[in-house]
Protein backbone atom coordinates (compact mmCIF):
# COMPACT_ATOMS: atom_id res chain seq x y z
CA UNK A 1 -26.55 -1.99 2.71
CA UNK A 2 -24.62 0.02 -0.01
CA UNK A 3 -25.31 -0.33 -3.09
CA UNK A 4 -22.21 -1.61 -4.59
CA UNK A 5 -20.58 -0.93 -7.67
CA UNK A 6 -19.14 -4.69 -9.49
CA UNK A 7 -15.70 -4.79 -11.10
CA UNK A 8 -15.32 -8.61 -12.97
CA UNK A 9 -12.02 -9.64 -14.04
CA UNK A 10 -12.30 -12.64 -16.36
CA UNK A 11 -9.45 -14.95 -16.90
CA UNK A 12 -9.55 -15.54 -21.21
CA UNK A 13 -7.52 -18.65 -20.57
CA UNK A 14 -9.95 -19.97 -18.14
CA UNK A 15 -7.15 -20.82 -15.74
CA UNK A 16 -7.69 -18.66 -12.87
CA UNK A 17 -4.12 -20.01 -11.26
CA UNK A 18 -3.74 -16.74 -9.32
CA UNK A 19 -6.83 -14.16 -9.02
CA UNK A 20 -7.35 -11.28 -8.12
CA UNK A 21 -7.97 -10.17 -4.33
CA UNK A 22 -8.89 -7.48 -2.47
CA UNK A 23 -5.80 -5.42 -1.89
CA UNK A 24 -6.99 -5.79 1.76
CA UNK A 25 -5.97 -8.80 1.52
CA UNK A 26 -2.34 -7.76 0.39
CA UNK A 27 -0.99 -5.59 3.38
CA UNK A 28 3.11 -5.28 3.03
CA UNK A 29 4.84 -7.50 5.89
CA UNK A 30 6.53 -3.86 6.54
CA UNK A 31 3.51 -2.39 7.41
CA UNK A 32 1.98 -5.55 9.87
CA UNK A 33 5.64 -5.61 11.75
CA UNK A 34 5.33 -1.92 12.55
CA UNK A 35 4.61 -0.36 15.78
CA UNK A 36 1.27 1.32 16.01
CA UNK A 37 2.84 4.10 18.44
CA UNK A 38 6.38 5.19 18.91
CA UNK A 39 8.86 3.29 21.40
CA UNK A 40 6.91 0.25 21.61
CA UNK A 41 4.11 2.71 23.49
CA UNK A 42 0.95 0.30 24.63
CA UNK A 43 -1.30 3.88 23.85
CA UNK A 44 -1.33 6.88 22.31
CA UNK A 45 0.03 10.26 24.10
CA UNK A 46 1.30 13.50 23.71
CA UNK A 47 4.29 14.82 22.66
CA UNK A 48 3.87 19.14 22.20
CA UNK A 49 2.63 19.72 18.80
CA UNK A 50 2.40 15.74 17.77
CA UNK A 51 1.50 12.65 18.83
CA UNK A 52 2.82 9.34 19.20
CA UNK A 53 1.22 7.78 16.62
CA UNK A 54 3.60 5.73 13.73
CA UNK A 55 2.62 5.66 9.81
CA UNK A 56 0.63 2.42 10.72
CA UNK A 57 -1.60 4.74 12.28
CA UNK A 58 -2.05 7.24 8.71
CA UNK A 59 -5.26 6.69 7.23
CA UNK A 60 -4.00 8.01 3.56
CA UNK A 61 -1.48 5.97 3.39
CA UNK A 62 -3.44 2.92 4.84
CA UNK A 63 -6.43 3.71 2.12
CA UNK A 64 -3.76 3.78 -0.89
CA UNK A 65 -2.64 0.54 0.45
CA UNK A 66 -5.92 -1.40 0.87
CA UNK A 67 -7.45 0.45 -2.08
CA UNK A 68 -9.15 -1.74 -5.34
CA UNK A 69 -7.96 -4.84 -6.19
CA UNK A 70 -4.16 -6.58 -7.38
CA UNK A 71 -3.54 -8.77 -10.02
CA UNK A 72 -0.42 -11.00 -10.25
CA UNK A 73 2.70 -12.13 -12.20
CA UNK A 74 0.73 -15.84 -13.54
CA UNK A 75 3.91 -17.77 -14.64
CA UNK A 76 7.60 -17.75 -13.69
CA UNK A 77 9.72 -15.69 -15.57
CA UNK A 78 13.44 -15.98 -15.71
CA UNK A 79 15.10 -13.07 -16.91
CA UNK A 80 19.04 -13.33 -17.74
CA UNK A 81 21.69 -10.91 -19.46
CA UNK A 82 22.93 -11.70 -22.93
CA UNK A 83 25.19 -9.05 -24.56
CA UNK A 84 24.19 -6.63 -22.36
CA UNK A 85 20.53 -7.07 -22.87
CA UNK A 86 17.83 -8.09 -20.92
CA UNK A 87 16.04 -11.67 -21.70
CA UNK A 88 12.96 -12.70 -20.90
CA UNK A 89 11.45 -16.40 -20.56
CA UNK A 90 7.76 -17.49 -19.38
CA UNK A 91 7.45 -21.39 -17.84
CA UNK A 92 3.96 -20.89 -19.69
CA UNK A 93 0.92 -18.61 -21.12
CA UNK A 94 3.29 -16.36 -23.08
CA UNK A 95 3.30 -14.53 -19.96
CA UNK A 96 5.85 -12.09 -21.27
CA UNK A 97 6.19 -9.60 -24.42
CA UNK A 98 7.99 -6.70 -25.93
CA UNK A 99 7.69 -3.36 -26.83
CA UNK A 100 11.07 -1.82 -29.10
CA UNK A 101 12.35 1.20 -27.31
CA UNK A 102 11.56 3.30 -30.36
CA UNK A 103 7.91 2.79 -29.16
CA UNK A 104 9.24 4.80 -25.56
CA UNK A 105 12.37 6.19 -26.53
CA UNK A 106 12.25 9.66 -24.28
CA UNK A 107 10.46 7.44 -21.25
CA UNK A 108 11.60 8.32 -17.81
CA UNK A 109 12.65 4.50 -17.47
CA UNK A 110 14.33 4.23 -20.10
CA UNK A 111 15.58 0.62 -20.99
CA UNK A 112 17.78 -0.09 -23.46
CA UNK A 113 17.04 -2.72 -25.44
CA UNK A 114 12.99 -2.01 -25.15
CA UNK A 115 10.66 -2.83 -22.64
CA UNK A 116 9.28 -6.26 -21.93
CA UNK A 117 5.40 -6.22 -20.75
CA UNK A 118 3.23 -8.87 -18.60
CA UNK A 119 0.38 -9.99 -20.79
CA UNK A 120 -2.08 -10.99 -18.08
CA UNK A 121 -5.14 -12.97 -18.88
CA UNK A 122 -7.75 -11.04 -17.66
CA UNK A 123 -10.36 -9.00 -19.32
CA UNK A 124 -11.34 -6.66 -16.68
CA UNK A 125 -15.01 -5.05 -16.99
CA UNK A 126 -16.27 -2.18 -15.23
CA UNK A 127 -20.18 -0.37 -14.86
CA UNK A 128 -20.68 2.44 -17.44
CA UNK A 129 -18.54 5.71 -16.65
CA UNK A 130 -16.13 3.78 -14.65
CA UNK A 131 -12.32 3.42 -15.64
CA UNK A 132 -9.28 1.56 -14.27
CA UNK A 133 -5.90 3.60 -12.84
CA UNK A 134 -3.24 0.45 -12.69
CA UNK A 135 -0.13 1.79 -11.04
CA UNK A 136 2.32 -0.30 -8.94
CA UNK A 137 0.95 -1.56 -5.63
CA UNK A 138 1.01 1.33 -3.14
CA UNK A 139 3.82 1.33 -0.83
CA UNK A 140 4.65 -2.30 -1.33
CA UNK A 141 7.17 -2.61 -4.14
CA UNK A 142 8.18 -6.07 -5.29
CA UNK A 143 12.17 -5.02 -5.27
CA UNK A 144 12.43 -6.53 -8.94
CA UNK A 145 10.18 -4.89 -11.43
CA UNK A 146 7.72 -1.70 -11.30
CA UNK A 147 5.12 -1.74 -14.24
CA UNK A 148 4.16 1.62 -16.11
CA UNK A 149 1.01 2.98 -14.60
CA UNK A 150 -1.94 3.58 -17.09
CA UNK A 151 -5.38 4.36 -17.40
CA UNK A 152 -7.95 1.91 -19.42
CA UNK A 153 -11.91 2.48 -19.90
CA UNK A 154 -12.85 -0.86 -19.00
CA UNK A 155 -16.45 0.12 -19.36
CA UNK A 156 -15.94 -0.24 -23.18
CA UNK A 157 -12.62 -2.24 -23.38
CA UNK A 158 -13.08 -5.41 -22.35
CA UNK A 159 -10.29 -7.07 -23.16
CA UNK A 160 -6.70 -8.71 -21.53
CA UNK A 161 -4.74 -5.25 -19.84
CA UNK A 162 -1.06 -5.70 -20.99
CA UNK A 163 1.78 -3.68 -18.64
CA UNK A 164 5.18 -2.79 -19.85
CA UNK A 165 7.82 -2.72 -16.81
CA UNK A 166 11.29 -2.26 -15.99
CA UNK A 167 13.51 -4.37 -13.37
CA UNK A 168 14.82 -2.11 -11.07
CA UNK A 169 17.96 -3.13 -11.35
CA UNK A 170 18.66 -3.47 -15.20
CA UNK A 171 21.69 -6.09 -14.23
CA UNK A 172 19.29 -8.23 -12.20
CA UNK A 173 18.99 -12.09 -13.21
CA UNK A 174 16.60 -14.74 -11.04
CA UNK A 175 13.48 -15.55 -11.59
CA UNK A 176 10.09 -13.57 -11.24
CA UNK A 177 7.94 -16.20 -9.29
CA UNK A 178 4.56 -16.73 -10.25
CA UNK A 179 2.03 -15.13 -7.70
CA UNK A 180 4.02 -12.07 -7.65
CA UNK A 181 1.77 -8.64 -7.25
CA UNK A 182 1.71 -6.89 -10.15
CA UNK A 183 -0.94 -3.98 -10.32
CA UNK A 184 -2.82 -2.51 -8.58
CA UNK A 185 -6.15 -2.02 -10.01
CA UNK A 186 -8.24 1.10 -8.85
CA UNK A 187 -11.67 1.74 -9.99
CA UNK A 188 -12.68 5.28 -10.34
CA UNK A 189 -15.80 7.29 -11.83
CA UNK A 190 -14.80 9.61 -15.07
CA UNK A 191 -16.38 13.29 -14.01
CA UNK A 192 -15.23 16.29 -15.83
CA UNK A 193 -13.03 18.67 -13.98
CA UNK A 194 -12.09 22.34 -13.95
CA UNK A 195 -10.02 24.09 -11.33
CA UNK A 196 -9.77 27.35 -9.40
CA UNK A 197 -7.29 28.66 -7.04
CA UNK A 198 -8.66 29.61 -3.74
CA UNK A 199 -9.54 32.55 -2.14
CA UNK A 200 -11.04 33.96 0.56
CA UNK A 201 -14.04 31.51 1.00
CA UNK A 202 -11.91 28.17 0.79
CA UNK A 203 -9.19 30.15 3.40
CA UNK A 204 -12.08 30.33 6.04
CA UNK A 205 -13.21 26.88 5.04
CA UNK A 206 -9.95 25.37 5.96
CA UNK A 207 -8.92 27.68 9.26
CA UNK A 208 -12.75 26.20 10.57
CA UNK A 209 -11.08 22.51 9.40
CA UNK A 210 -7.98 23.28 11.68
CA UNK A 211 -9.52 24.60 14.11
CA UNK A 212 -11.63 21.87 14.78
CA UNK A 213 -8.89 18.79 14.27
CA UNK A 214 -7.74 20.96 16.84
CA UNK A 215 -10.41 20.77 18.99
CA UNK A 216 -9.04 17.00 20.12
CA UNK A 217 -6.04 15.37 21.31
CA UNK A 218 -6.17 12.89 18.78
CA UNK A 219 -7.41 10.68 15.85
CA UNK A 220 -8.96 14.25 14.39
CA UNK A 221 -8.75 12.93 10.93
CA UNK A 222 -10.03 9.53 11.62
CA UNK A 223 -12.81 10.52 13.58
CA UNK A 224 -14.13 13.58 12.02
CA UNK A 225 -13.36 13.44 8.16
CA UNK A 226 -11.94 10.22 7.08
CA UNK A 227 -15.11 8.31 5.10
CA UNK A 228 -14.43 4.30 4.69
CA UNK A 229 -13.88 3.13 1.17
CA UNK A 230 -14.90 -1.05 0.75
CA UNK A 231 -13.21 -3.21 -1.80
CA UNK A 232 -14.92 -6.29 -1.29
């Protein structure tokens, strides 16, 4: 057996209403209702230069979507328009807070008025030289809000993660159910990095890799490169 790495998310409020899973355990209904192969197919075949194989057969995107672990929304929140302006209420926890704009004011999402942030419970803690990406949940948007992504050392910071967000439609009003995915939470080790551009040595490297995905009909990747990752 592996020997595993432990990530511990620790609810301060001692509530533990809605944990954390897997994201394994959080596959899009988009992704279980589609086909595996094209036209309803029962198998894989050929078609020329590609095969019948749909995106529920894509490894990459099928590791970003079961990768770490996602935390979610842990009270309602009803958000209505006043004045123009976005409100924000929590049934509970202080669920919800606020950064001014002048904190973000050149920020891609822009949101007049500031921008409100979840202010989950947990404390997340991680094995030394190991940090947290949090981005939305891969290819499984909630259609309401989409948190700022961020990196956190949660080797040394072990303490409540807060995430700033946007709706996604600044009109919207309704309610943010409790339960909702939030984050995603992706562990990763920090290495230091430098980078090259390649030249002759990484060209023959890769004409030997496509050369030999070409050397079968199908499931090249899958079969010959593609290295399991567990989130358990």
């Amino acid at each position: 057996m592996k020997n595993k790495k432990e990530i511990i998310f620790t609810d301060m409020l001692d509530l533990n209403l809605y944990p954390p899973t897997p994201a394994k355990n959080n596959i899009p209904e988009w992704y279980k209702n589609t086909n595996t192969y094209v036209n309803n197919n029962e198998k894989e075949i050929k078609f020329k230069d590609e095969n019948s194989s749909t995106i529920k057969r894509c490894l990459p995107v099928f590791d970003a979507i079961t990768a770490g672990y996602i935390l979610y929304t842990q009270a309602d929140v009803q958000v209505t328009q006043k004045f123009g302006l976005q409100q924000f209420s929590s049934s509970g926890q202080n669920f919800v807070g606020h950064h001014p704009l002048q904190q973000a004011p050149l920020h891609p999402f822009r949101n007049i008025g500031g921008y409100p942030k979840f202010n989950s419970p947990y404390a997340i803690t991680t094995p030394p030289g190991y940090s947290i990406l949090f981005l939305p949940p891969m290819h499984n948007p909630n259609k309401i809000f989409t948190i700022f992504e961020g990196v956190v050392d949660t080797d040394t910071y072990h303490s409540p993660v807060l995430f700033p967000f946007v709706l996604n439609d600044r009109n919207w009003t309704g309610i943010i159910p409790a339960g909702t995915p939030m984050a995603q939470v992706i562990p990763f080790k920090r290495d230091s990095w430098t980078y090259k551009i390649g030249s002759d040595k990484e060209i023959k490297d890769a004409e030997k890799i496509m050369f030999k995905t070409r050397s079968v009909f199908y499931n090249a990747y899958r079969n010959l490169f593609w290295q399991k990752k567990e989130y358990d």
